[in-house]
C-alpha atoms as a PDB file:
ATOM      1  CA  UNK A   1      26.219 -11.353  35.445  1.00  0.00           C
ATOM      2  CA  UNK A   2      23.563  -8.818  35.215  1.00  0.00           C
ATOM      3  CA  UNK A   3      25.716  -6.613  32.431  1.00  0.00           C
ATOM      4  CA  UNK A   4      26.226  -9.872  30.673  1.00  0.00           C
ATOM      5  CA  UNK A   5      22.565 -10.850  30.436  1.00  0.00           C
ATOM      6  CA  UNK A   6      21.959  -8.153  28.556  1.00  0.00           C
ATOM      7  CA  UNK A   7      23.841  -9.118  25.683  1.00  0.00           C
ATOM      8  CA  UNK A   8      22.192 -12.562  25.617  1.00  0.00           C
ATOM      9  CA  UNK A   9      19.870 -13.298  22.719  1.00  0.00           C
ATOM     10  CA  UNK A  10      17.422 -15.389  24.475  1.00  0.00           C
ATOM     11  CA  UNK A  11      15.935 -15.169  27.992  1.00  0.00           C
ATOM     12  CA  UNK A  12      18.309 -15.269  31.194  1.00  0.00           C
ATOM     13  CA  UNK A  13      17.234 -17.088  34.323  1.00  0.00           C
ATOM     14  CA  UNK A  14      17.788 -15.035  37.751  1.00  0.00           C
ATOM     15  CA  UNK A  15      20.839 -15.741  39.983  1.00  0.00           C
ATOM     16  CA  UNK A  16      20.039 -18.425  42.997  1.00  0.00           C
ATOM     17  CA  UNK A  17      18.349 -17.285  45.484  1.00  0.00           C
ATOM     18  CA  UNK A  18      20.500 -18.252  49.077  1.00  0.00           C
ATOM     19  CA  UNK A  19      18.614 -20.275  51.381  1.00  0.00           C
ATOM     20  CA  UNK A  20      16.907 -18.997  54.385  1.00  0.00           C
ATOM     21  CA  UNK A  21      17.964 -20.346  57.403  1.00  0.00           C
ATOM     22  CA  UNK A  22      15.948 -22.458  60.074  1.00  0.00           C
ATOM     23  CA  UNK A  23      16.266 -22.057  63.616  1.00  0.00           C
ATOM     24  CA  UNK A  24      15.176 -24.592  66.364  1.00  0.00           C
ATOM     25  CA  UNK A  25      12.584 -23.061  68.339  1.00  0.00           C
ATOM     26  CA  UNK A  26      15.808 -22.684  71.364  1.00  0.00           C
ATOM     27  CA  UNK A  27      17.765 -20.476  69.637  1.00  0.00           C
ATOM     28  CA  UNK A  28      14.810 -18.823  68.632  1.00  0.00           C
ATOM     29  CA  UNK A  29      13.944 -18.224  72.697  1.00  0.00           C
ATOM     30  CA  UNK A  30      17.318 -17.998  73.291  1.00  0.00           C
ATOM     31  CA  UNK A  31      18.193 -14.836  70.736  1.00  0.00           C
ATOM     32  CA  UNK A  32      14.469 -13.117  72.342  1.00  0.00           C
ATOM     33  CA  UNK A  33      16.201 -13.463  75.897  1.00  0.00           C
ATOM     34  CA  UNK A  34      19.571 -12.109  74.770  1.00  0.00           C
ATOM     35  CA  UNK A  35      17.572  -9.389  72.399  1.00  0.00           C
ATOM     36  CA  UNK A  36      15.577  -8.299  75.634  1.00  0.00           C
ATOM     37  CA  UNK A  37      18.793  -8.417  77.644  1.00  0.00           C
ATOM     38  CA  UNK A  38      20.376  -5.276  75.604  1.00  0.00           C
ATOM     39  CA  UNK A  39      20.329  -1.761  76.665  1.00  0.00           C
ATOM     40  CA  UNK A  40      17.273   0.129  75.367  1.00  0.00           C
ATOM     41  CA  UNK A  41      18.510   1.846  72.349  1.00  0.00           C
ATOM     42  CA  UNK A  42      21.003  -0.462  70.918  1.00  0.00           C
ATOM     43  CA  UNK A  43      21.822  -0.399  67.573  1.00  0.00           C
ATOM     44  CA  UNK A  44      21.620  -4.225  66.903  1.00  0.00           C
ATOM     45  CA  UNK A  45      17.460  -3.350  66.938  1.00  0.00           C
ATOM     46  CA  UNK A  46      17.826  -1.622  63.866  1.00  0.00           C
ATOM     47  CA  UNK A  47      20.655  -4.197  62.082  1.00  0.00           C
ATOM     48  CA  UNK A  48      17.567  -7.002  63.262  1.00  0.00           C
ATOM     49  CA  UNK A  49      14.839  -5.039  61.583  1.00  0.00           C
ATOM     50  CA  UNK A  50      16.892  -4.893  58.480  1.00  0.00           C
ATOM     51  CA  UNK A  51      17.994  -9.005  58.638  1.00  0.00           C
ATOM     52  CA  UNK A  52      13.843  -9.803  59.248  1.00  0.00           C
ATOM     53  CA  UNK A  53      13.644  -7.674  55.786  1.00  0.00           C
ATOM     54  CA  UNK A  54      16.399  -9.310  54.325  1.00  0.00           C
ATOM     55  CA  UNK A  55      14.772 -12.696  55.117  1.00  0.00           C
ATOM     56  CA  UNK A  56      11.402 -11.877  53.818  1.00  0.00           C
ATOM     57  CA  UNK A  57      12.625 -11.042  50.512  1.00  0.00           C
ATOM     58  CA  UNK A  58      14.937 -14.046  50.193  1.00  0.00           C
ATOM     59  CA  UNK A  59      12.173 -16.090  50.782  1.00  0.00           C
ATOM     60  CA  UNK A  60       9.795 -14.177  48.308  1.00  0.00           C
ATOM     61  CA  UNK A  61      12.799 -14.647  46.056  1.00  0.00           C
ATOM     62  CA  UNK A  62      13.191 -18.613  46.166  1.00  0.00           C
ATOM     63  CA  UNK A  63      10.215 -19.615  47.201  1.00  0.00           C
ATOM     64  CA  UNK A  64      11.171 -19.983  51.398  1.00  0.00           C
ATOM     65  CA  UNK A  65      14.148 -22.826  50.879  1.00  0.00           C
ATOM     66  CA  UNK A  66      15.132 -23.837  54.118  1.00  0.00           C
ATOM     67  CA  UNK A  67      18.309 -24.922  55.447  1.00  0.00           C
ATOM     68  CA  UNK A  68      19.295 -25.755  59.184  1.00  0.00           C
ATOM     69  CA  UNK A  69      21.462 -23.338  61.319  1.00  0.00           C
ATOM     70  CA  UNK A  70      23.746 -25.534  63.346  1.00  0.00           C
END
């Protein structure tokens, strides 16, 4: 879409932005008890740190839409 925008003669909008997903404050405790519960070292730390990233700039991107997990 991006290669095709640049052929356009007026201006293009940006693609949709995906929705950030809400969690309940549970699974929120719950995924802090099962991170904590991990060997130190684990690789999922550094997968997490990119996701929080990943979050923060689809919800710079469309304004911090919201939809519920579950």
């Amino acid at each position: 879409m991006t290669l095709l925008g640049a052929c356009a003669t007026g201006g293009s909008e940006h693609g949709a932005c995906p929705p950030v997903v809400a969690y309940s404050v549970e699974d929120q405790q719950r995924m802090a008890a099962e991170v904590h519960a991990l060997p130190q070292g684990s690789v999922i730390f550094g997968t997490m740190a990119d996701y929080h990233v990943l979050r923060q700039q689809v919800q710079a991107c469309g304004g911090a839409q919201t939809s519920r997990h579950g």
